[in-house]
N, C-alpha and C. Protein backbone atom coordinates (compact mmCIF):
# COMPACT_ATOMS: atom_id res chain seq x y z
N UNK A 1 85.15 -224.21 56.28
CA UNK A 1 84.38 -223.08 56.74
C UNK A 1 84.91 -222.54 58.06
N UNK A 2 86.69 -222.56 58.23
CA UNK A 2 86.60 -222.47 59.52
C UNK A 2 87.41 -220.99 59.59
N UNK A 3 87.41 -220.31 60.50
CA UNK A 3 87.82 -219.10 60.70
C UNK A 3 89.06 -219.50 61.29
N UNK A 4 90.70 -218.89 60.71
CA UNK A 4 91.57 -219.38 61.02
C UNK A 4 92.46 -218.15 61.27
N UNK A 5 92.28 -217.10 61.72
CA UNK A 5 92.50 -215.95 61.79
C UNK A 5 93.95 -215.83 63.37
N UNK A 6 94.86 -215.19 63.13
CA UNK A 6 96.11 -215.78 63.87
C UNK A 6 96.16 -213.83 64.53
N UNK A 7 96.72 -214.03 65.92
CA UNK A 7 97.04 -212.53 66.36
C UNK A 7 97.52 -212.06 66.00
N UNK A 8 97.67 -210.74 65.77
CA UNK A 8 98.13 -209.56 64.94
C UNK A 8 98.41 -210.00 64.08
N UNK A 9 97.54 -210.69 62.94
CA UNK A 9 97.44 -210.65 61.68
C UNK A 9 96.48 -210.23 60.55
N UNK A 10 95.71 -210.59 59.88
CA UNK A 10 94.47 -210.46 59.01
C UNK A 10 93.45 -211.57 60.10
N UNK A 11 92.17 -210.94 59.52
CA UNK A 11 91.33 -212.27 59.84
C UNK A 11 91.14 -213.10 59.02
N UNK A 12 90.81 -214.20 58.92
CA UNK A 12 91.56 -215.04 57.69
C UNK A 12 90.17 -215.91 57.87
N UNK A 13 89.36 -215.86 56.88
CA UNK A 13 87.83 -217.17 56.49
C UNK A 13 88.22 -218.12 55.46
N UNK A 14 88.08 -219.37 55.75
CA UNK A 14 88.64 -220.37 54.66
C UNK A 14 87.10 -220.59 54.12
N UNK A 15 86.83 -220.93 52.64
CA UNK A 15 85.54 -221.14 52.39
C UNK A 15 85.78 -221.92 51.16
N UNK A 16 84.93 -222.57 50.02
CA UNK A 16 84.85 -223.35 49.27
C UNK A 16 83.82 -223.04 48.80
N UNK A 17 83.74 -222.83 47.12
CA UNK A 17 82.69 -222.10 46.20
C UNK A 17 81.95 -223.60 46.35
N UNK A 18 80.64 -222.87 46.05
CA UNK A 18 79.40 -223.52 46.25
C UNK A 18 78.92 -223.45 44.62
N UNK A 19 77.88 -224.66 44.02
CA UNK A 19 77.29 -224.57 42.86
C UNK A 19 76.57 -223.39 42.45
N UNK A 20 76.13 -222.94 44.20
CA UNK A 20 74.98 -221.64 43.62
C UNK A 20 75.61 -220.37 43.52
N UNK A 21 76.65 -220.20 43.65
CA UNK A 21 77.79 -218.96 43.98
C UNK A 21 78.34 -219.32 42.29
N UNK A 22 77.80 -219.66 41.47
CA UNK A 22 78.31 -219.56 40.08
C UNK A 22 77.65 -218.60 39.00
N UNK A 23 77.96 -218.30 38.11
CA UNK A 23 76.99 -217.44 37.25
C UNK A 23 77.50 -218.26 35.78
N UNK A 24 76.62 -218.10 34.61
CA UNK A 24 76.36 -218.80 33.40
C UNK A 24 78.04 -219.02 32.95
N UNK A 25 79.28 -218.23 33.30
CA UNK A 25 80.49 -218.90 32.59
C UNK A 25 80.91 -219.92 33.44
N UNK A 26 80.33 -220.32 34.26
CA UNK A 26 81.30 -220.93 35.65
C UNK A 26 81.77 -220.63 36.59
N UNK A 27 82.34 -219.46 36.89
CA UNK A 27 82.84 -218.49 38.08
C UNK A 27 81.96 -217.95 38.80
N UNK A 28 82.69 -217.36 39.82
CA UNK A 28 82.43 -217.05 41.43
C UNK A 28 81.11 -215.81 40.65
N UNK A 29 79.74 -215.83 40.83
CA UNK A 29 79.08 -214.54 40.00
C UNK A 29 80.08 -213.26 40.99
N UNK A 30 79.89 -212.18 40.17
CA UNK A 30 80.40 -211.21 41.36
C UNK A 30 79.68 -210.51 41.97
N UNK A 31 78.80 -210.58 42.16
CA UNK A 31 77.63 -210.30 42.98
C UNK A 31 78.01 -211.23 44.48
N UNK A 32 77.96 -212.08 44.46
CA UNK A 32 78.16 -213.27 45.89
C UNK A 32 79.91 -212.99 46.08
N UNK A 33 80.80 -212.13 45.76
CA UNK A 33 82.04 -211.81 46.24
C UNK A 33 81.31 -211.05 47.40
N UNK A 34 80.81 -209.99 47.19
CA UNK A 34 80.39 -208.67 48.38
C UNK A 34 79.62 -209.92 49.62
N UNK A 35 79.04 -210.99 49.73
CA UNK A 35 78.21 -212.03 50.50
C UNK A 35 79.79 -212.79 51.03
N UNK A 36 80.63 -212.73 50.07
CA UNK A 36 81.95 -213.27 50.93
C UNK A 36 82.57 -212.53 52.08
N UNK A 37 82.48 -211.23 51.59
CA UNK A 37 83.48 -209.91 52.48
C UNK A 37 82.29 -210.11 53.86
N UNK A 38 81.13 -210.05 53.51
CA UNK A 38 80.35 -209.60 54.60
C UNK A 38 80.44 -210.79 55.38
N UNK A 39 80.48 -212.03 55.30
CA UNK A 39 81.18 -213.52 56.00
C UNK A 39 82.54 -213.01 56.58
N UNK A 40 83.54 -212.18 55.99
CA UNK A 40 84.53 -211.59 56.74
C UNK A 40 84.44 -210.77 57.81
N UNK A 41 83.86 -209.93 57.36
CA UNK A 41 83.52 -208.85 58.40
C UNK A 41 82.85 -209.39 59.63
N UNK A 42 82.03 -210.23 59.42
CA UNK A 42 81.29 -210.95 60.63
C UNK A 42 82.28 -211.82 61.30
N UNK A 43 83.43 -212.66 60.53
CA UNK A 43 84.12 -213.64 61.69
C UNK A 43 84.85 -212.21 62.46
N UNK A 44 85.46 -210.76 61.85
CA UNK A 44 85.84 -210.17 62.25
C UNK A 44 85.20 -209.61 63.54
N UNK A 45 84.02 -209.08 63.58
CA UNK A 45 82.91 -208.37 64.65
C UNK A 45 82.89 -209.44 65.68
N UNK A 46 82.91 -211.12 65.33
CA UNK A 46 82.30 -212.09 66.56
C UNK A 46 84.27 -212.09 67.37
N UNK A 47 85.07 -212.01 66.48
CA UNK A 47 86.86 -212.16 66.95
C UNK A 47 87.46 -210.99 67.59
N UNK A 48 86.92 -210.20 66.80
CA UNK A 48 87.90 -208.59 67.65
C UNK A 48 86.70 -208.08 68.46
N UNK A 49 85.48 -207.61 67.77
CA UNK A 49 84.82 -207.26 69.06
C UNK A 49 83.74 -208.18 70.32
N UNK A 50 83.80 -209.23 69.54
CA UNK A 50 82.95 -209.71 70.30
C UNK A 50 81.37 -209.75 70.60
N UNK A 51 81.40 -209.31 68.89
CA UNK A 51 79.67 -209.31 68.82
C UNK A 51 79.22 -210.00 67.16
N UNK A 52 78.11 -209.87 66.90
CA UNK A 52 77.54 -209.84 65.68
C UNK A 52 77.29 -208.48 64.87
N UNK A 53 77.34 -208.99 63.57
CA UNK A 53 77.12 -207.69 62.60
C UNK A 53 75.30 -206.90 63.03
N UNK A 54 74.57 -207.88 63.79
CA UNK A 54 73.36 -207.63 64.10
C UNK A 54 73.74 -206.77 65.30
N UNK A 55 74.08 -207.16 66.27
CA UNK A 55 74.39 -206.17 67.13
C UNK A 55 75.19 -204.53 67.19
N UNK A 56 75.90 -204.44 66.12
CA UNK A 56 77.03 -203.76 65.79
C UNK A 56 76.11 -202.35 65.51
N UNK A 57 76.24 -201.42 65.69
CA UNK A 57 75.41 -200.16 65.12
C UNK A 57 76.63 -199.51 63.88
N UNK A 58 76.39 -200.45 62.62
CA UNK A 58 77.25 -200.29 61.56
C UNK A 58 76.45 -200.44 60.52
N UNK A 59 76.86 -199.75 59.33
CA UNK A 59 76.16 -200.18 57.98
C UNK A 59 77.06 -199.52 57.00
N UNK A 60 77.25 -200.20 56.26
CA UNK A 60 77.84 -200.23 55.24
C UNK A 60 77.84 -199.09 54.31
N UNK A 61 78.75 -198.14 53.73
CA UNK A 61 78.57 -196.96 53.19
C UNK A 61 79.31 -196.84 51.76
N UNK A 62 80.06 -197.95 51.34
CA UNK A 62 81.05 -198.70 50.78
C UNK A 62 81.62 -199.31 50.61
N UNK A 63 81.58 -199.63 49.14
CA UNK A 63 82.20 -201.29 48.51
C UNK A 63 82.70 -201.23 47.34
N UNK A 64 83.55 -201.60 47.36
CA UNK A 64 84.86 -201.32 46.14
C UNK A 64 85.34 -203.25 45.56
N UNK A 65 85.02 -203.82 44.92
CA UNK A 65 85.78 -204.75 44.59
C UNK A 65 86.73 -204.98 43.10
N UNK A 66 87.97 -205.52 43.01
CA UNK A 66 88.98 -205.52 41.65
C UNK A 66 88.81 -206.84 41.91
N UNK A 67 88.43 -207.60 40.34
CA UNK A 67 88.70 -209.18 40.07
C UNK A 67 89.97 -209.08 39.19
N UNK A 68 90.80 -209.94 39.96
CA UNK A 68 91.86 -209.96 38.97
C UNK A 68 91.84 -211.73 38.13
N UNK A 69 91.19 -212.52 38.97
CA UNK A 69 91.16 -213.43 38.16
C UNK A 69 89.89 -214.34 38.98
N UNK A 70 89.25 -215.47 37.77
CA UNK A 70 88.19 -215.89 38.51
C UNK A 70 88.22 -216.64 39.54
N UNK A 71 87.38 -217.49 40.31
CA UNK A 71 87.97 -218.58 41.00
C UNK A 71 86.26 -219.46 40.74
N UNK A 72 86.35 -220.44 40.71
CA UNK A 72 85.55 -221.30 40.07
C UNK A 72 84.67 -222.75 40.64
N UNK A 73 84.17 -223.47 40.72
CA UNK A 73 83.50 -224.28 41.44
C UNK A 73 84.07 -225.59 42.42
N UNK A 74 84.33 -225.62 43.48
CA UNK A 74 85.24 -226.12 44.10
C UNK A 74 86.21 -226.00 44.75
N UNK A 75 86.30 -224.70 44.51
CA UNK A 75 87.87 -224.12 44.64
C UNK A 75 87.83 -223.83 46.17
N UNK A 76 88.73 -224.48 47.02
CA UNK A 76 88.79 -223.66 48.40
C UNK A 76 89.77 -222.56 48.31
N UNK A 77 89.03 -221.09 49.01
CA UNK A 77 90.14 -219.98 48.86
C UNK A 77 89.70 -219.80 50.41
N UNK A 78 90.38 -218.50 50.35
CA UNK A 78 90.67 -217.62 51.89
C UNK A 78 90.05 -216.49 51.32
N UNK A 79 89.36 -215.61 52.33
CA UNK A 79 89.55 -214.17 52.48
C UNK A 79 90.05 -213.51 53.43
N UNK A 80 91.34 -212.63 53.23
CA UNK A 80 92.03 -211.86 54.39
C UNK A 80 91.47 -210.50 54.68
N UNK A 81 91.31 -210.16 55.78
CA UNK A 81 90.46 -208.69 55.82
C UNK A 81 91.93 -207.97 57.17
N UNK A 82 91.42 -206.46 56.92
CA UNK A 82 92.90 -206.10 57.58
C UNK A 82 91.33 -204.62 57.83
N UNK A 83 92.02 -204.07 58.82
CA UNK A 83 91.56 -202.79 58.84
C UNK A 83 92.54 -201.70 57.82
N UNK A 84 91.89 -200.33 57.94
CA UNK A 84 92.69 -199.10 57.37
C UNK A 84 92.74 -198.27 58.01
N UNK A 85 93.21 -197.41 58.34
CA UNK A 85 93.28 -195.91 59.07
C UNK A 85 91.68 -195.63 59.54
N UNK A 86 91.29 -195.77 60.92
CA UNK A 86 90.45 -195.61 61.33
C UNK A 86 89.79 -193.77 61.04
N UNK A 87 88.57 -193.40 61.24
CA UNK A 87 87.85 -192.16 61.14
C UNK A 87 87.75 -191.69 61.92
N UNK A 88 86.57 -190.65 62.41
CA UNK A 88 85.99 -190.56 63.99
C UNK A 88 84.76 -191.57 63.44
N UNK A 89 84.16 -192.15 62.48
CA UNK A 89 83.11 -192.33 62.65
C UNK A 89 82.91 -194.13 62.05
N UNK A 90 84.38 -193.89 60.87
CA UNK A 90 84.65 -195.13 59.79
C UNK A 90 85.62 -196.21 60.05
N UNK A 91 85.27 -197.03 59.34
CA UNK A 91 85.77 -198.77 59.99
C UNK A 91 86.31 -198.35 58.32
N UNK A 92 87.43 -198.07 58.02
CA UNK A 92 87.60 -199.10 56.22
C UNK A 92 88.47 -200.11 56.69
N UNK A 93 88.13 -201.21 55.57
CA UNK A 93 88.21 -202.42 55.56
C UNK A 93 88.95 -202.89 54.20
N UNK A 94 90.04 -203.64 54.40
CA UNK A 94 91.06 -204.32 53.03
C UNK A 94 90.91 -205.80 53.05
N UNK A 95 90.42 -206.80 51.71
CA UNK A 95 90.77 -207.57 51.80
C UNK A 95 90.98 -207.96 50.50
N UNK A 96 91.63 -209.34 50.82
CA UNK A 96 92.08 -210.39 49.46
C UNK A 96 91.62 -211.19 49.65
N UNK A 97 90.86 -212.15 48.37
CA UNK A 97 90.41 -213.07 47.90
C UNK A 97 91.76 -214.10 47.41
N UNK A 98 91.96 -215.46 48.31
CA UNK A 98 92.85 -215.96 47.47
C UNK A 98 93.03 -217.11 47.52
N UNK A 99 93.41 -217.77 46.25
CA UNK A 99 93.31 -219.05 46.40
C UNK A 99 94.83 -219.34 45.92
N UNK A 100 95.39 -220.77 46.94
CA UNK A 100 96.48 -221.29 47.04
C UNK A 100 97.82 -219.96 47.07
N UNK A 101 97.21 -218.95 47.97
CA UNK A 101 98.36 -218.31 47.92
C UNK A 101 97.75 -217.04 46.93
N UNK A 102 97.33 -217.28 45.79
CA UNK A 102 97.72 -215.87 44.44
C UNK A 102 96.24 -215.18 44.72
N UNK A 103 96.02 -214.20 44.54
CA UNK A 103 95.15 -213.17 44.71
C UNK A 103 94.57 -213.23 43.99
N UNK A 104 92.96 -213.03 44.33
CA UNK A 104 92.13 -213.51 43.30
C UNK A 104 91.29 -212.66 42.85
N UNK A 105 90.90 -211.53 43.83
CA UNK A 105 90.36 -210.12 44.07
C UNK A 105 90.65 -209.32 44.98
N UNK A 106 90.77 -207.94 45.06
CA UNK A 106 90.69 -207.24 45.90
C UNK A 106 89.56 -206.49 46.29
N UNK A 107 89.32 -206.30 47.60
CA UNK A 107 87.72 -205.43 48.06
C UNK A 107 88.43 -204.16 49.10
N UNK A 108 87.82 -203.02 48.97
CA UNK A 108 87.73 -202.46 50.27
C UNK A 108 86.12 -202.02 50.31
N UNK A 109 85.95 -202.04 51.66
CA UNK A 109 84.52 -201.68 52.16
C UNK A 109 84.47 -200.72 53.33
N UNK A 110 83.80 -199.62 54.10
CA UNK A 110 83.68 -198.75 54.52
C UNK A 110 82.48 -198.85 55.58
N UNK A 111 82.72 -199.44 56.88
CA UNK A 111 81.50 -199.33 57.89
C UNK A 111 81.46 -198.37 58.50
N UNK A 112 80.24 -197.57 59.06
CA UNK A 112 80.02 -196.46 59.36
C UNK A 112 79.27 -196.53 60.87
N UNK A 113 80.19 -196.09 61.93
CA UNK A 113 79.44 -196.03 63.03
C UNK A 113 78.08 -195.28 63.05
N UNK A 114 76.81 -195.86 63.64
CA UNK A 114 75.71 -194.79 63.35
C UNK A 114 74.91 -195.55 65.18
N UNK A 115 74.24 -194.03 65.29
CA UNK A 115 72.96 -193.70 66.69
C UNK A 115 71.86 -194.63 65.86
N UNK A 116 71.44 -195.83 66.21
CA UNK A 116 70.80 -196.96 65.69
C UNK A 116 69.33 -196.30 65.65
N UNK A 117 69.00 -195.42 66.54
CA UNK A 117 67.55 -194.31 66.59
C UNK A 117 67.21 -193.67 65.57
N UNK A 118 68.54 -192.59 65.56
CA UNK A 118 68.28 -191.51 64.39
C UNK A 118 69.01 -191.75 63.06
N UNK A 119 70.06 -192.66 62.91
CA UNK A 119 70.48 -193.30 61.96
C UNK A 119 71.86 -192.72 61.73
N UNK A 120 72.40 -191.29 62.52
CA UNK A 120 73.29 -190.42 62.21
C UNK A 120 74.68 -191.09 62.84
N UNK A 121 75.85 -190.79 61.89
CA UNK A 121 77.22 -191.39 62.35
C UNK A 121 77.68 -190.70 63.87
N UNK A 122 78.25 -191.67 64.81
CA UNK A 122 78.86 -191.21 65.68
C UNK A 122 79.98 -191.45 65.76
N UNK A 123 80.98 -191.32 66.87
CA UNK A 123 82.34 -191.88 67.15
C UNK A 123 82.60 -193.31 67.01
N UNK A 124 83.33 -193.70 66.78
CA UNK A 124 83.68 -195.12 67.17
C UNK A 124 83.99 -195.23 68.40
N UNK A 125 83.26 -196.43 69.19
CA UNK A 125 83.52 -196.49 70.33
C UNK A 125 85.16 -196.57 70.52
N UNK A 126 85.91 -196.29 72.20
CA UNK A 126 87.03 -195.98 72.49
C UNK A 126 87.74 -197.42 72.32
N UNK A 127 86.71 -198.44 72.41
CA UNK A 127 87.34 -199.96 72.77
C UNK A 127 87.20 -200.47 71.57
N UNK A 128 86.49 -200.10 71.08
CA UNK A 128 86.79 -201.05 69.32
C UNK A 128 87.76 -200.21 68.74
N UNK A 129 88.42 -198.83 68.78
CA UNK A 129 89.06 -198.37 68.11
C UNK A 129 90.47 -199.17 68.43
N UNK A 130 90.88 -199.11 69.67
CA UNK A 130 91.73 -200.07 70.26
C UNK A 130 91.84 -201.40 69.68
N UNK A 131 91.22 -202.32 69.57
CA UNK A 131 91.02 -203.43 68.98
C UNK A 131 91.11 -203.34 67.64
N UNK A 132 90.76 -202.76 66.66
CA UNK A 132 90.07 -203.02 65.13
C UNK A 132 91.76 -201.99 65.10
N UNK A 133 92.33 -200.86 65.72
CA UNK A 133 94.05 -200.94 65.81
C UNK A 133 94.48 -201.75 65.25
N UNK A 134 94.57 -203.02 66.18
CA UNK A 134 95.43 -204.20 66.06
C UNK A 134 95.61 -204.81 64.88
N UNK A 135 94.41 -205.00 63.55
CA UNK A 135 94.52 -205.38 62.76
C UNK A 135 94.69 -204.10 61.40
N UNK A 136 95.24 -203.39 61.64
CA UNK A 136 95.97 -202.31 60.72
C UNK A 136 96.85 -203.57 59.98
N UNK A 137 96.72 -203.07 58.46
CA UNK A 137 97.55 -203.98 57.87
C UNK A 137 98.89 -203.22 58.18
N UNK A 138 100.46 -203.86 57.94
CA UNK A 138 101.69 -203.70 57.82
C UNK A 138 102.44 -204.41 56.79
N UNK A 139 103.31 -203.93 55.95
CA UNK A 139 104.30 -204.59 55.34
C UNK A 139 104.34 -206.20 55.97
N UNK A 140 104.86 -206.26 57.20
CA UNK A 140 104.98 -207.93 58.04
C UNK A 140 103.43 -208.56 58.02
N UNK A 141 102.22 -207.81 58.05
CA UNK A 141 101.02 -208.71 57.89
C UNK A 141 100.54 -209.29 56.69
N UNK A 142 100.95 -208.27 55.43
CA UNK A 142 100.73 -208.93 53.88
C UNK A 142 101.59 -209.58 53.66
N UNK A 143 102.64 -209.56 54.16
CA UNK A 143 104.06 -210.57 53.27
C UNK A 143 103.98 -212.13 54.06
N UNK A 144 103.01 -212.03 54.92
CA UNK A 144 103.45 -213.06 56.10
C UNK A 144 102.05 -214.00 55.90
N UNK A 145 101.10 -213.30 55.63
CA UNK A 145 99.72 -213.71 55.33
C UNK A 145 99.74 -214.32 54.57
């Protein structure tokens, strides 16, 4: 369960399927994949910015996940999360599901800066844009990851 996330790379969550994270064939349900990303996103918020997803004036506006293959009870995998081309207002978010290396799913997800009052998107602050930068994926961060 440990967050092993290396500079200028992905953030990287090591985790291990749980009995209750199964659905009637055996595999990961896919419902509890999106409960994985959001475990990403959070080691991400407490590593690059330095807060919690509770603190964060973000919410989620999108979620995209591709299973390419299952992963099953026991299995320790990784999830890598990378940023994308920042917005004025949007965080998108890339990651891989993977175990021993081979890809197990892909997700992207879409956080949305918002005025926590009126609920409406604002800028991304100047200092997280700087930061959440750094983890732009590159050719050298997927091949190396």
């Amino acid at each position: 369960m440990s967050d092993d996330s290396i500079p200028g790379g992905p953030i990287r969550i090591a985790r291990e399927v749980r009995f209750r994270d199964l659905d009637v064939m055996g595999h990961v349900n896919n419902a509890v994949y999106a409960t994985y990303l959001e475990e990403a996103r959070a080691a991400m918020y407490s590593s690059v910015l330095g807060m919690t997803l509770a603190e964060a004036d973000t919410v989620l506006a999108h979620l995209s996940i591709d299973f390419v293959r299952p992963i099953t009870l026991g299995t320790p995998f990784e999830v890598h999360l990378w940023t994308g081309t920042l917005g004025t207002s949007s965080i998108p978010m890339e990651y891989e599901l993977r175990v021993a290396g081979d890809v197990m799913a892909t997700a992207e997800t879409v956080q949305v800066v918002i005025d926590r009052e009126t609920g409406a998107a604002r800028p991304i602050p100047s200092q997280w844009r700087t930061q959440l930068n750094q983890l732009q994926r590159t050719s050298a961060s997927s091949s190396t990851s």
